[in-house]
PDB file of N, CA and C in Angstrom:
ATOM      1  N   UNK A   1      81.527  67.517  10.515  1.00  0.00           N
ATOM      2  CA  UNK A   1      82.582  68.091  11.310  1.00  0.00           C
ATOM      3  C   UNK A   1      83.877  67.354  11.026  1.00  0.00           C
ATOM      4  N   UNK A   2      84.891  68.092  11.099  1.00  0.00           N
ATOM      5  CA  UNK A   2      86.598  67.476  10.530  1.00  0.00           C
ATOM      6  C   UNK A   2      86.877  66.488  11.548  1.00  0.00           C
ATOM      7  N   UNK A   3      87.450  65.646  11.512  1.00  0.00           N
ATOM      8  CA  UNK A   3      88.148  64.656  12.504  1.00  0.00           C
ATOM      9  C   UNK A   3      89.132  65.422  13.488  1.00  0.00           C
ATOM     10  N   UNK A   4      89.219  65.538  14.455  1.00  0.00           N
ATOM     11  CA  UNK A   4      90.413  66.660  15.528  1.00  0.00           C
ATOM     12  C   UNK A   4      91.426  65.444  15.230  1.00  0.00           C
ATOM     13  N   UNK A   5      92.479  66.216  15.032  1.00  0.00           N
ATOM     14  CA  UNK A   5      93.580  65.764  15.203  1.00  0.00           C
ATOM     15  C   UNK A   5      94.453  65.935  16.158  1.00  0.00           C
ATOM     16  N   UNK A   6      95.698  65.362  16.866  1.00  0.00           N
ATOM     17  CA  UNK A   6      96.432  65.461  18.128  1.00  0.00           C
ATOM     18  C   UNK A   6      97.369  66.798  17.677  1.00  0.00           C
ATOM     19  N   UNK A   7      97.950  66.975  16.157  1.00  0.00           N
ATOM     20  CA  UNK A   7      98.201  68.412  15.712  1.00  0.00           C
ATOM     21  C   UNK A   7      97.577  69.601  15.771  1.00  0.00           C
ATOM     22  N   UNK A   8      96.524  69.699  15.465  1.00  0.00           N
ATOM     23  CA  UNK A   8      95.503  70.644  15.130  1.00  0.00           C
ATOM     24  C   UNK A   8      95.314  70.831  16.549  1.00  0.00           C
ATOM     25  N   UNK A   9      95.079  70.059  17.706  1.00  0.00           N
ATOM     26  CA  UNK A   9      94.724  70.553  19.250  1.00  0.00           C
ATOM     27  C   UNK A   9      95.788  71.326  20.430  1.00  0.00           C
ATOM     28  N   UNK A  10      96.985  70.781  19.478  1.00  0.00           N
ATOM     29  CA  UNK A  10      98.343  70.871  20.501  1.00  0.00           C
ATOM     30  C   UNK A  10      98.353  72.332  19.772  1.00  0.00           C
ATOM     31  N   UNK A  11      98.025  72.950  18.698  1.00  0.00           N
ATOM     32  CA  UNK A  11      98.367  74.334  17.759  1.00  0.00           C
ATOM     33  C   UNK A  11      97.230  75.346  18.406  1.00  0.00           C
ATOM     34  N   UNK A  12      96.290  74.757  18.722  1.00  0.00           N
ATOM     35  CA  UNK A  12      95.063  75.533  19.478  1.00  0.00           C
ATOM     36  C   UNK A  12      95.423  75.643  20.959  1.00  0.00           C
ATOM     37  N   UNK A  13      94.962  77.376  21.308  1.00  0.00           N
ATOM     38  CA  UNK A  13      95.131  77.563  22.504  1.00  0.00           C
ATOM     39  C   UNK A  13      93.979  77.556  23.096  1.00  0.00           C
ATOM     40  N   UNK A  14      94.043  77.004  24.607  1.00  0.00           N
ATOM     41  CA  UNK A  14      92.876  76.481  25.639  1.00  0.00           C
ATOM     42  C   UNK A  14      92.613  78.137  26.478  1.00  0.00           C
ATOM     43  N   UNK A  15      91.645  78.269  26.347  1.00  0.00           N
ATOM     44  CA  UNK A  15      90.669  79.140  27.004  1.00  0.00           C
ATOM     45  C   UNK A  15      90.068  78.665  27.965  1.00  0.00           C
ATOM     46  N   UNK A  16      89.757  79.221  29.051  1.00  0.00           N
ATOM     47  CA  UNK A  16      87.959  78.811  29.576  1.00  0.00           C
ATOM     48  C   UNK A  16      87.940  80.460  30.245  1.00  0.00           C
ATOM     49  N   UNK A  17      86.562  80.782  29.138  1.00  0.00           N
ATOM     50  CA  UNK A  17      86.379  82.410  29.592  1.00  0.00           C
ATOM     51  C   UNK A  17      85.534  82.386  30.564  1.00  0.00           C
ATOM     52  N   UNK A  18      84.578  81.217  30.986  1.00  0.00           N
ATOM     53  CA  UNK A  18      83.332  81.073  32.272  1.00  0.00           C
ATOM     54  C   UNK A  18      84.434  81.393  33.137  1.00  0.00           C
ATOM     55  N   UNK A  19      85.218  80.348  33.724  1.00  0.00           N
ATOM     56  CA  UNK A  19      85.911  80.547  35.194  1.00  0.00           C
ATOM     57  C   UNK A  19      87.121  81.386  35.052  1.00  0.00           C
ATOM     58  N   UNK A  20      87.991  81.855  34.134  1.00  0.00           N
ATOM     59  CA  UNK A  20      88.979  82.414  33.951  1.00  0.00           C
ATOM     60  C   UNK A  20      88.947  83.174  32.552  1.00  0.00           C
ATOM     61  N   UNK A  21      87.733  85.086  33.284  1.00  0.00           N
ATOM     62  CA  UNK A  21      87.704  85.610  31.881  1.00  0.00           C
ATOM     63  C   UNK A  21      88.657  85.720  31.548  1.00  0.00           C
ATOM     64  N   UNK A  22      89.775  86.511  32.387  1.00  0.00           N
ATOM     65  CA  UNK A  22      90.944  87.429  32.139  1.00  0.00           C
ATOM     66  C   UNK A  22      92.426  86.308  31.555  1.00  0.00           C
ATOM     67  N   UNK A  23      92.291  85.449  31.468  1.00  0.00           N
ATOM     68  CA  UNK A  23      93.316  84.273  31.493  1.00  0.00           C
ATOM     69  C   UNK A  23      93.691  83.547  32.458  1.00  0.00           C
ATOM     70  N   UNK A  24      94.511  82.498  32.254  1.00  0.00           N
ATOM     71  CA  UNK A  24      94.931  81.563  33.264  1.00  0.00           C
ATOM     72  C   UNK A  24      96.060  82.607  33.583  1.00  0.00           C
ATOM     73  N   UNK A  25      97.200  83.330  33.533  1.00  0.00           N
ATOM     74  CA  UNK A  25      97.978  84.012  33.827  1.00  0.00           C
ATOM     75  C   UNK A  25      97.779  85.156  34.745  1.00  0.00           C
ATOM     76  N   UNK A  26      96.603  85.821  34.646  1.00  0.00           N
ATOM     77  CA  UNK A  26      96.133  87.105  35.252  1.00  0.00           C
ATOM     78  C   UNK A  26      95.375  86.330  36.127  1.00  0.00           C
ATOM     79  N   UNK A  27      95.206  85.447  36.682  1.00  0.00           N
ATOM     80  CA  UNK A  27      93.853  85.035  37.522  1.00  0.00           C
ATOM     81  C   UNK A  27      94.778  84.961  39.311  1.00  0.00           C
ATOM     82  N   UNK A  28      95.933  84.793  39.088  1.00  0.00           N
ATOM     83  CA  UNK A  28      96.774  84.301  40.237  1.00  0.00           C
ATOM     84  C   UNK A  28      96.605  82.932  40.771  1.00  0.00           C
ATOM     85  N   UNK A  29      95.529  82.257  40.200  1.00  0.00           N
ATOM     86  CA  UNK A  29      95.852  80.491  40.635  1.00  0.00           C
ATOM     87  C   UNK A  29      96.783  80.409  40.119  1.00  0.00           C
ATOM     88  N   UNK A  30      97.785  80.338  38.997  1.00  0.00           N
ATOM     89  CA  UNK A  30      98.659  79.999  38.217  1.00  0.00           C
ATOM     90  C   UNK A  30      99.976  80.088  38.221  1.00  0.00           C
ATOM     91  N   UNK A  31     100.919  79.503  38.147  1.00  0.00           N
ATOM     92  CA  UNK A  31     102.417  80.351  37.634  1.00  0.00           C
ATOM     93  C   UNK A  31     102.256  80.546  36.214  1.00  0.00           C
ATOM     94  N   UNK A  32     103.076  81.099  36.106  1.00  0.00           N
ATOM     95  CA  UNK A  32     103.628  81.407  34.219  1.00  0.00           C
ATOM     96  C   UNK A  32     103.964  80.570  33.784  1.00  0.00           C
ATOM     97  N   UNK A  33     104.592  78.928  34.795  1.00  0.00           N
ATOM     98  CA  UNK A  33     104.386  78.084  33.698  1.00  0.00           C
ATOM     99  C   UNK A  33     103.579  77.686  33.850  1.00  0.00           C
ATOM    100  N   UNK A  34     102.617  77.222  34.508  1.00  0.00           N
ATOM    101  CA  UNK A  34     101.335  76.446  34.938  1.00  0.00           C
ATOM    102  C   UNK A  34     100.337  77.087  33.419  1.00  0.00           C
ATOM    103  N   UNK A  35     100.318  78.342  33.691  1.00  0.00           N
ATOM    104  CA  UNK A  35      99.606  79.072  32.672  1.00  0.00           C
ATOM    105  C   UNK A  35      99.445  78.879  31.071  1.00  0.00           C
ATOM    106  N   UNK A  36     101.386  78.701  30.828  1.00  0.00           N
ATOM    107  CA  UNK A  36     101.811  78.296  29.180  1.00  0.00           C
ATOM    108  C   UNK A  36     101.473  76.860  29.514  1.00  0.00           C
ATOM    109  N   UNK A  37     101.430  76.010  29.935  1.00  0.00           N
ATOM    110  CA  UNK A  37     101.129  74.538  30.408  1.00  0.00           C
ATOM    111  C   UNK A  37      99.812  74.293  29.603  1.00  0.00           C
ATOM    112  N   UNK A  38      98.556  75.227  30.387  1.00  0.00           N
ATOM    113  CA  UNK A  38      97.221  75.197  29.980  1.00  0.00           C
ATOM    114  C   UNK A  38      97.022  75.785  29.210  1.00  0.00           C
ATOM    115  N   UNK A  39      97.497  76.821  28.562  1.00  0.00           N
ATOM    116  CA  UNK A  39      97.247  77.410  27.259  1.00  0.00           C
ATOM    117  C   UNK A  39      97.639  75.856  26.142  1.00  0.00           C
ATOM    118  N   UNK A  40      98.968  75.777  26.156  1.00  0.00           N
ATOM    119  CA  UNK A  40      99.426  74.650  24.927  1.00  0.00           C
ATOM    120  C   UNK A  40      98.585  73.585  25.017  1.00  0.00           C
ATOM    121  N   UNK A  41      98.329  72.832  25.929  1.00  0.00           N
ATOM    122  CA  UNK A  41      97.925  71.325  26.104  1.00  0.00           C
ATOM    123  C   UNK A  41      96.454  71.236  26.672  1.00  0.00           C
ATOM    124  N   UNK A  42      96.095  72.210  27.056  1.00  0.00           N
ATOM    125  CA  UNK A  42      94.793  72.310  27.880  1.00  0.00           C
ATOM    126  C   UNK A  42      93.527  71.775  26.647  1.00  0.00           C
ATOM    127  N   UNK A  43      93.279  71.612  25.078  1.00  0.00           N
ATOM    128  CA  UNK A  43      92.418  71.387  24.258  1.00  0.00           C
ATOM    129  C   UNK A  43      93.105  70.153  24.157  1.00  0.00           C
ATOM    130  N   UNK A  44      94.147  69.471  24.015  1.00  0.00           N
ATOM    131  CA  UNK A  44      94.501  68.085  23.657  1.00  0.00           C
ATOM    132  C   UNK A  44      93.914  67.353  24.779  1.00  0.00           C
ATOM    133  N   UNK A  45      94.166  67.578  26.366  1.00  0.00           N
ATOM    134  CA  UNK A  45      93.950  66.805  27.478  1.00  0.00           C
ATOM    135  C   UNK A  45      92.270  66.984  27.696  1.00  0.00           C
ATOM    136  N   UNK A  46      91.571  68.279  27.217  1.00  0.00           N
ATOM    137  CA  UNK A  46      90.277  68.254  27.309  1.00  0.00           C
ATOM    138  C   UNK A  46      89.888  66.936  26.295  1.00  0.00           C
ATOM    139  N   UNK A  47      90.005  66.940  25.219  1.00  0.00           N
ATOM    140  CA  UNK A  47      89.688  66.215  24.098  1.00  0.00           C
ATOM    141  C   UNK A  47      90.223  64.976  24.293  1.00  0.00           C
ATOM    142  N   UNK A  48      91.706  64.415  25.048  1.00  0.00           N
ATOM    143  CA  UNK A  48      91.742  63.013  25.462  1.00  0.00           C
ATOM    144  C   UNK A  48      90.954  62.465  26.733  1.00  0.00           C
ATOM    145  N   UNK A  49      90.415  63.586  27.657  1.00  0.00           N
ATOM    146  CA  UNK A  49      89.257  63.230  28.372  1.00  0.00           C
ATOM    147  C   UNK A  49      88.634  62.924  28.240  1.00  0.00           C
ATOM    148  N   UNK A  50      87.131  63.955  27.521  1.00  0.00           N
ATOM    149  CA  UNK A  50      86.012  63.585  27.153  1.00  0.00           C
ATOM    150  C   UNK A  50      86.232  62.969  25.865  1.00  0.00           C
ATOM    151  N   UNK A  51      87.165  62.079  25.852  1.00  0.00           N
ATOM    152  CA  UNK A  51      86.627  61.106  24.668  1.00  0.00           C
ATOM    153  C   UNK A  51      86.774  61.746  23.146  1.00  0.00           C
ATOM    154  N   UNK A  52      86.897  62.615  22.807  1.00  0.00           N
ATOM    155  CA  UNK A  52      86.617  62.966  21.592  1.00  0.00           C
ATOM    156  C   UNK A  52      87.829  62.567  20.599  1.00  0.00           C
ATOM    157  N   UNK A  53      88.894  62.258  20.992  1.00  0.00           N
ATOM    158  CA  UNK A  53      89.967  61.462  20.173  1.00  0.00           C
ATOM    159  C   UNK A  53      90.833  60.286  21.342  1.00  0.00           C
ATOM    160  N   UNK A  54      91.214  59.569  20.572  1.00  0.00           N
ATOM    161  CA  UNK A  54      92.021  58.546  21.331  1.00  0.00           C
ATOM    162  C   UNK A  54      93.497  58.900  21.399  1.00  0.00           C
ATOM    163  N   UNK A  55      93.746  57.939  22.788  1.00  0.00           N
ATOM    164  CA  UNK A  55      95.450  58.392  22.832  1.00  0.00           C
ATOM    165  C   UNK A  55      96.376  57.650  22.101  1.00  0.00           C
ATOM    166  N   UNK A  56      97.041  58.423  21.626  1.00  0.00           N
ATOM    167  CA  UNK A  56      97.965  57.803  20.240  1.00  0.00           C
ATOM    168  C   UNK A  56      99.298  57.613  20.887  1.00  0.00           C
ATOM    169  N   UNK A  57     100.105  58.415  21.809  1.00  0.00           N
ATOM    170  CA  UNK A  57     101.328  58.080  22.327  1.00  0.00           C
ATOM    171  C   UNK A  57     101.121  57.835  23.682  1.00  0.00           C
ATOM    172  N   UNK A  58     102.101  57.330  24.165  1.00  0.00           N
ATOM    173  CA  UNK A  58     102.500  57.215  25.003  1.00  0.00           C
ATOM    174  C   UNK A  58     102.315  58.146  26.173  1.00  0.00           C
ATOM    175  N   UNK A  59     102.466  59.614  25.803  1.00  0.00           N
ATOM    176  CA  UNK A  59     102.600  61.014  26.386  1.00  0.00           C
ATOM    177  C   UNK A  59     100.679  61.038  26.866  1.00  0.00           C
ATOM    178  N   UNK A  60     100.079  60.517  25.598  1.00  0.00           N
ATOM    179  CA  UNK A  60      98.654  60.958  25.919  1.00  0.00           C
ATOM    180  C   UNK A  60      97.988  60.312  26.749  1.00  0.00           C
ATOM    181  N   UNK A  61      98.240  58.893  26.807  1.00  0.00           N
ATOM    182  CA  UNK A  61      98.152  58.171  28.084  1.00  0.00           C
ATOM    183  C   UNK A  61      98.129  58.594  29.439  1.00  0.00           C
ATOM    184  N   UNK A  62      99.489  58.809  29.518  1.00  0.00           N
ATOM    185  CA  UNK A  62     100.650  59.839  30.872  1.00  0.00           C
ATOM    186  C   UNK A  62      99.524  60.681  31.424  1.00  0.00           C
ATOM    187  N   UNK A  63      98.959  61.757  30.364  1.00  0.00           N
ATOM    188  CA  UNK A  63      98.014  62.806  30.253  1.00  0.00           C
ATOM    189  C   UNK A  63      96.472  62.098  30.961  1.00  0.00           C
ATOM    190  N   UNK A  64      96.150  60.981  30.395  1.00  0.00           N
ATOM    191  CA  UNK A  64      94.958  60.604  30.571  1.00  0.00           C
ATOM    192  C   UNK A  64      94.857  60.029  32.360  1.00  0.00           C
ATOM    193  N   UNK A  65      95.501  59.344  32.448  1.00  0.00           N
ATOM    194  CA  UNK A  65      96.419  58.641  33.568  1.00  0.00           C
ATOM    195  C   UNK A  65      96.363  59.546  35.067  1.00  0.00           C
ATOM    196  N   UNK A  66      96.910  60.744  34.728  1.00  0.00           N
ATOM    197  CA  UNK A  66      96.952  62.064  35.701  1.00  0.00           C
ATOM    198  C   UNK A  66      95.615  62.505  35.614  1.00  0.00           C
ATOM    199  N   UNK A  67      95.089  62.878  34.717  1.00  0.00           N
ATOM    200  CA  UNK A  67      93.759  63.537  34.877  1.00  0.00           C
ATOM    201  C   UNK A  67      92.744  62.930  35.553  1.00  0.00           C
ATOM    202  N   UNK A  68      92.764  61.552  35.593  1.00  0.00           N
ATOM    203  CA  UNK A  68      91.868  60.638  36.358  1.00  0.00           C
ATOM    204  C   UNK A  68      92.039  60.134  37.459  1.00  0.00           C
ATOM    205  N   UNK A  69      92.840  60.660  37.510  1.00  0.00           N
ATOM    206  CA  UNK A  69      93.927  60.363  39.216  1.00  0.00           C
ATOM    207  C   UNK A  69      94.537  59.556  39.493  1.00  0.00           C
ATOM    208  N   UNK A  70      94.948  58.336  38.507  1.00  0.00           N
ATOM    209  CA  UNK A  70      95.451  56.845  38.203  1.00  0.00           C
ATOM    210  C   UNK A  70      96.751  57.104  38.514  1.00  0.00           C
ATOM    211  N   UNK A  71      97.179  58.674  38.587  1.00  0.00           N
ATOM    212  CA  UNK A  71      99.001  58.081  38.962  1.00  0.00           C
ATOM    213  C   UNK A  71      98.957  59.683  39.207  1.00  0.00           C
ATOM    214  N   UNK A  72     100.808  60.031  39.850  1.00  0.00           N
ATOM    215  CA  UNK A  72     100.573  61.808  40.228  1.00  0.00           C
ATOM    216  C   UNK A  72     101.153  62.320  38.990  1.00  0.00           C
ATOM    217  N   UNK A  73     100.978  63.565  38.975  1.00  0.00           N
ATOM    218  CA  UNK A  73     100.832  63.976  37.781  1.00  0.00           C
ATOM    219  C   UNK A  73     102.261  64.196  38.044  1.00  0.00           C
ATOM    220  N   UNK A  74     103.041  64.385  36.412  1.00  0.00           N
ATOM    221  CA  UNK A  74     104.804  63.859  36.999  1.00  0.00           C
ATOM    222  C   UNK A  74     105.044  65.658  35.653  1.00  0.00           C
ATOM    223  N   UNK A  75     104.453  66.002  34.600  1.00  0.00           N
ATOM    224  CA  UNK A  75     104.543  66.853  34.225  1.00  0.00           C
ATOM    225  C   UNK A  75     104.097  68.250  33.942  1.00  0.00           C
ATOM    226  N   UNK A  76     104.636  69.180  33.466  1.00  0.00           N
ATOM    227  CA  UNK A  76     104.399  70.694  33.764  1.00  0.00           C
ATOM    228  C   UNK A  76     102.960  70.222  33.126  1.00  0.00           C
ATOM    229  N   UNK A  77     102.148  70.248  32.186  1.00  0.00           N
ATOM    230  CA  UNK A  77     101.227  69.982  31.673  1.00  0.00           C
ATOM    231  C   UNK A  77     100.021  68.989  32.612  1.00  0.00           C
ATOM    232  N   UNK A  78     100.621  67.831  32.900  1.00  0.00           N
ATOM    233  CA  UNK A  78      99.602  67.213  33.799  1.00  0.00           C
ATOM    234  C   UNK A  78      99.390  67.554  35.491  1.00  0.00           C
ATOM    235  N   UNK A  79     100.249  68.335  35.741  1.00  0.00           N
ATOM    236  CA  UNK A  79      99.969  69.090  37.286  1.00  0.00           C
ATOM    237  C   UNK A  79      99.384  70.858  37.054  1.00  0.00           C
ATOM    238  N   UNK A  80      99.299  71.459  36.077  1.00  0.00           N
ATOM    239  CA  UNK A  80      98.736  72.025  35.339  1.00  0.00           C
ATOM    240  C   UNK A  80      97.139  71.550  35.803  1.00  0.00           C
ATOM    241  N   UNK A  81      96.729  70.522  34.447  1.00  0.00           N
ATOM    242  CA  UNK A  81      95.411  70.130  34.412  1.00  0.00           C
ATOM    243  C   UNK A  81      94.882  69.846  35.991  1.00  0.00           C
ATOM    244  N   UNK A  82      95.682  69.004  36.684  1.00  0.00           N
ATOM    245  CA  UNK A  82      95.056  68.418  37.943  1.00  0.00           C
ATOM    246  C   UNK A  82      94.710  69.529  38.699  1.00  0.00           C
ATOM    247  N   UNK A  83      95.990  70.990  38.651  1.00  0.00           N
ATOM    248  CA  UNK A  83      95.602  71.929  39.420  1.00  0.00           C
ATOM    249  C   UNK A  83      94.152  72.770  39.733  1.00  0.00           C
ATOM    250  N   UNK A  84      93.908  73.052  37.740  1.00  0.00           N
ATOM    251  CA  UNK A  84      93.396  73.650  36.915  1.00  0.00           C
ATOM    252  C   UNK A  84      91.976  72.970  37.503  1.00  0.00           C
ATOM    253  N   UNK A  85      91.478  71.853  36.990  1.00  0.00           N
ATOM    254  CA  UNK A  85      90.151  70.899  36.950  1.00  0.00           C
ATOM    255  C   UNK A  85      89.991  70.662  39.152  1.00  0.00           C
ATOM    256  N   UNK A  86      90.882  71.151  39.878  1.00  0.00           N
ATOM    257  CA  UNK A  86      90.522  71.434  41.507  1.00  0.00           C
ATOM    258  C   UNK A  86      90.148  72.696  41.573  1.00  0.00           C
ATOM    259  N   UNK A  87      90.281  73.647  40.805  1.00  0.00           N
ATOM    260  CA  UNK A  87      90.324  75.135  41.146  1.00  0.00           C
ATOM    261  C   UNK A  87      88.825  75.284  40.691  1.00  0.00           C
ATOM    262  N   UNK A  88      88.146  74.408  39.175  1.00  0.00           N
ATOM    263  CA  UNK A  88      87.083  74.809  38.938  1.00  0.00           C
ATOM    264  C   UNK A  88      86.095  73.911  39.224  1.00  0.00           C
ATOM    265  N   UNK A  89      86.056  72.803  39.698  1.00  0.00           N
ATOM    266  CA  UNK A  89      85.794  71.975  40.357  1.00  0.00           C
ATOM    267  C   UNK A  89      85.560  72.263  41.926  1.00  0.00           C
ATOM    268  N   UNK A  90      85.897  73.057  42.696  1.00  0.00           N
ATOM    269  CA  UNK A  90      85.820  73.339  44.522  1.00  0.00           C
ATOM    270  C   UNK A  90      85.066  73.771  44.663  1.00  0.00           C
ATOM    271  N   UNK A  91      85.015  73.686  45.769  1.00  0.00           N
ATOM    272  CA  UNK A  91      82.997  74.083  46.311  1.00  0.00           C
ATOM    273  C   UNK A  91      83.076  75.178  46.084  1.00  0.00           C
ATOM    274  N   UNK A  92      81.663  76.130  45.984  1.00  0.00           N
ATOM    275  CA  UNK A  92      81.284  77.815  45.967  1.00  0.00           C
ATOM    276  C   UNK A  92      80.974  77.887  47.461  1.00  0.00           C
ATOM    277  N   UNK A  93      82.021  79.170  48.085  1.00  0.00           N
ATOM    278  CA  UNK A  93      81.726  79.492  49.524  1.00  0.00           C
ATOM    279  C   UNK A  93      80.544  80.693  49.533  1.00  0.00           C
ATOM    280  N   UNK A  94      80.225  80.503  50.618  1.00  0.00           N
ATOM    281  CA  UNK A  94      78.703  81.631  50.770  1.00  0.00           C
ATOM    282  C   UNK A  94      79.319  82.855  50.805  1.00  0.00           C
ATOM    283  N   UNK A  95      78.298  83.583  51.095  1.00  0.00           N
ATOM    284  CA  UNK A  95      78.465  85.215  50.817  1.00  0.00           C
ATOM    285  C   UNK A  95      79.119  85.462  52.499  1.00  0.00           C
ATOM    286  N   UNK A  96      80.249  86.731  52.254  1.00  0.00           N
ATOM    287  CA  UNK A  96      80.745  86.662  53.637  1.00  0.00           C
ATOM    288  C   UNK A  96      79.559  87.733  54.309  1.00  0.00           C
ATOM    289  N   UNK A  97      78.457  87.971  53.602  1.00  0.00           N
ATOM    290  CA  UNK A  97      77.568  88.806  54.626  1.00  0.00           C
ATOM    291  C   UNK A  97      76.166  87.692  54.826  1.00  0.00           C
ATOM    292  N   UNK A  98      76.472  86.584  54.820  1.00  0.00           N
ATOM    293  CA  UNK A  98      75.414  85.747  55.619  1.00  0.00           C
ATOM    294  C   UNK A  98      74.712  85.257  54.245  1.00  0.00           C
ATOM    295  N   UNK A  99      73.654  84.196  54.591  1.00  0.00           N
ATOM    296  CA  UNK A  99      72.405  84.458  53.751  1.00  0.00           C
ATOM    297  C   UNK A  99      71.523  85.126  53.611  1.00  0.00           C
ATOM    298  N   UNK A 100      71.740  85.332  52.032  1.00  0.00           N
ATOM    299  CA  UNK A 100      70.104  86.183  52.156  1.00  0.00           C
ATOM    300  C   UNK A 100      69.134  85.777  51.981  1.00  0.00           C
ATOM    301  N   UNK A 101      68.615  84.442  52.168  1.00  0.00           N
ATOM    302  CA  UNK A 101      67.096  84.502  52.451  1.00  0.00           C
ATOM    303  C   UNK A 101      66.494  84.847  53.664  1.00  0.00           C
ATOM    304  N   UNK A 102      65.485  85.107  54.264  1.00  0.00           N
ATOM    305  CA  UNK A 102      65.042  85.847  55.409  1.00  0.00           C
ATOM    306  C   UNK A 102      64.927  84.447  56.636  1.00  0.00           C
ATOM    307  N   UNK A 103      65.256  84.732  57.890  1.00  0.00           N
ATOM    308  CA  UNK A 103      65.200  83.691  58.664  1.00  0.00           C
ATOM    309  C   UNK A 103      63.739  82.995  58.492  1.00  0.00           C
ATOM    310  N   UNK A 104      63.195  82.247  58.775  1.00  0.00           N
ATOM    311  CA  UNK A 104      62.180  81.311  59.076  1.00  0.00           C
ATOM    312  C   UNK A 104      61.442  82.086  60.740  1.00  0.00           C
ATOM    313  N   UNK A 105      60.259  82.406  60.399  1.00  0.00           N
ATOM    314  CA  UNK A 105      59.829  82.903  61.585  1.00  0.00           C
ATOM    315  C   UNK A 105      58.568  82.508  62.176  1.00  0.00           C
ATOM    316  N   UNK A 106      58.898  81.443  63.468  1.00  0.00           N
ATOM    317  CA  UNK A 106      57.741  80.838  63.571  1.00  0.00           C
ATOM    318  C   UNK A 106      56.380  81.552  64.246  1.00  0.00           C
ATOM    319  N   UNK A 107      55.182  80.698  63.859  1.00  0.00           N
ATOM    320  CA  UNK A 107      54.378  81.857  64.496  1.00  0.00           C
ATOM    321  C   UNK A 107      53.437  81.237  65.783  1.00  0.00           C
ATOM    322  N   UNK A 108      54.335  82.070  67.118  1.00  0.00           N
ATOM    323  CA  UNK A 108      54.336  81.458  68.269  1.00  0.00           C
ATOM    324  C   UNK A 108      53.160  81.943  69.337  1.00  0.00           C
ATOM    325  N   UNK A 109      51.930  82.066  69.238  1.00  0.00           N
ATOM    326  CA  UNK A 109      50.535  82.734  70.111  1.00  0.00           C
ATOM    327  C   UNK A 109      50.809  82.704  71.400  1.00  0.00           C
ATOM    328  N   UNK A 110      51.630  82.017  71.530  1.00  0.00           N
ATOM    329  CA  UNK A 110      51.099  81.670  73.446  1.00  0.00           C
ATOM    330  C   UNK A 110      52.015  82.745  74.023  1.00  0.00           C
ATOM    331  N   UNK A 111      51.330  83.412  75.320  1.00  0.00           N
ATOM    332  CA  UNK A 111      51.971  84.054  76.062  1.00  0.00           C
ATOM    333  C   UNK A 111      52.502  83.764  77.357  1.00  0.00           C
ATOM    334  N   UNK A 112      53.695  83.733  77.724  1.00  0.00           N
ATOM    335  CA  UNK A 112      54.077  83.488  78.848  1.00  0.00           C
ATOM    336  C   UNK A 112      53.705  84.015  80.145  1.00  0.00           C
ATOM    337  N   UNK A 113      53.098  83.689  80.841  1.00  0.00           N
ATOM    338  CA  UNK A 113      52.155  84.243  81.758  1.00  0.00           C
ATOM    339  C   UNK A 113      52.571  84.105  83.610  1.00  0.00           C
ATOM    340  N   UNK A 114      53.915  83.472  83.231  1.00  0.00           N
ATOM    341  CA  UNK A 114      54.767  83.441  84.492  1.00  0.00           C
ATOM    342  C   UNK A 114      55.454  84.846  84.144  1.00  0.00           C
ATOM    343  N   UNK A 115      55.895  85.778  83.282  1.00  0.00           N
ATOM    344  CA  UNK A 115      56.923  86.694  83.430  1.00  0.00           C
ATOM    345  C   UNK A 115      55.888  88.255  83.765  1.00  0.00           C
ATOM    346  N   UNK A 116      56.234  88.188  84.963  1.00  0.00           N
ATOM    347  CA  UNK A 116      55.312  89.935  85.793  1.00  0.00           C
ATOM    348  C   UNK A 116      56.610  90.793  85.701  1.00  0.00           C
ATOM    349  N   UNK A 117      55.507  91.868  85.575  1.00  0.00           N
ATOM    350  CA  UNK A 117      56.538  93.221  85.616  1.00  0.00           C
ATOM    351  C   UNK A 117      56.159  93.958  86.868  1.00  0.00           C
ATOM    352  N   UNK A 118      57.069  93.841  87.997  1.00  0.00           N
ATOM    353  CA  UNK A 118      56.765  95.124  88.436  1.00  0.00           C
ATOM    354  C   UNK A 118      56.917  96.536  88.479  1.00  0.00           C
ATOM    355  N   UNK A 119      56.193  97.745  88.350  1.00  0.00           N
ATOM    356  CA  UNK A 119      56.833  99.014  88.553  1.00  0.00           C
ATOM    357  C   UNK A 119      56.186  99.594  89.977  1.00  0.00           C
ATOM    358  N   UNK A 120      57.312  99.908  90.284  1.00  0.00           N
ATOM    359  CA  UNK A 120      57.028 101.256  91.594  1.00  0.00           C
ATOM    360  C   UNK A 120      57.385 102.740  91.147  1.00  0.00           C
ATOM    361  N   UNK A 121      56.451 102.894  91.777  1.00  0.00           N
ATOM    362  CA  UNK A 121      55.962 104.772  91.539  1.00  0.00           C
ATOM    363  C   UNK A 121      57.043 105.286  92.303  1.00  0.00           C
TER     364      UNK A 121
END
């Protein structure tokens, strides 16, 4: 496999089709710049994350720095990512029609033998 370079990643545009088929733009978490933010930089800051290249400037640091929560994120790109990595990162809320597994139903023999019915004719 080629060595990634900090060129070659910044020229590649960032996808993620799991949580955002339609784009970061069409999804409405986003602004339009938030969106061009994660399109441009979103494969460089993935790749200075997980490790797969080291940070060479200054900028990638900045990048690394924000993503880990070490400082607030001060650019369009690193408030971007922080936004981006909370949105897919947040809990999954339940179904608004309840659960569906079936209640738990205990199985109760005894009959209550204090409750009389009376009827009059």
């Amino acid at each position: 496999m080629a060595k990634l370079t900090r060129e070659f990643l910044v020229k590649r545009m960032f996808k993620d089709t799991k949580n955002y088929p339609y784009g970061f733009s069409r999804s409405g978490d986003f602004s339009i710049s938030e969106s061009k933010a994660l399109s441009e930089y979103g494969c460089l800051i993935a790749a200075l994350v997980d490790g797969q290249i080291q940070p060479e400037t200054s900028d990638d640091n900045n990048l690394l720095a924000a993503a880990f929560g070490k400082k607030e994120p001060e650019g369009a790109a690193e408030k971007a990512w922080v936004k981006y990595q909370k949105r897919i990162n947040r809990p999954k809320l339940g179904s608004v029609y309840g659960n569906h597994r079936p209640a738990a139903v205990e199985d109760d023999d005894t009959v209550e033998d204090d409750l009389e019915v009376e009827i009059d004719d």
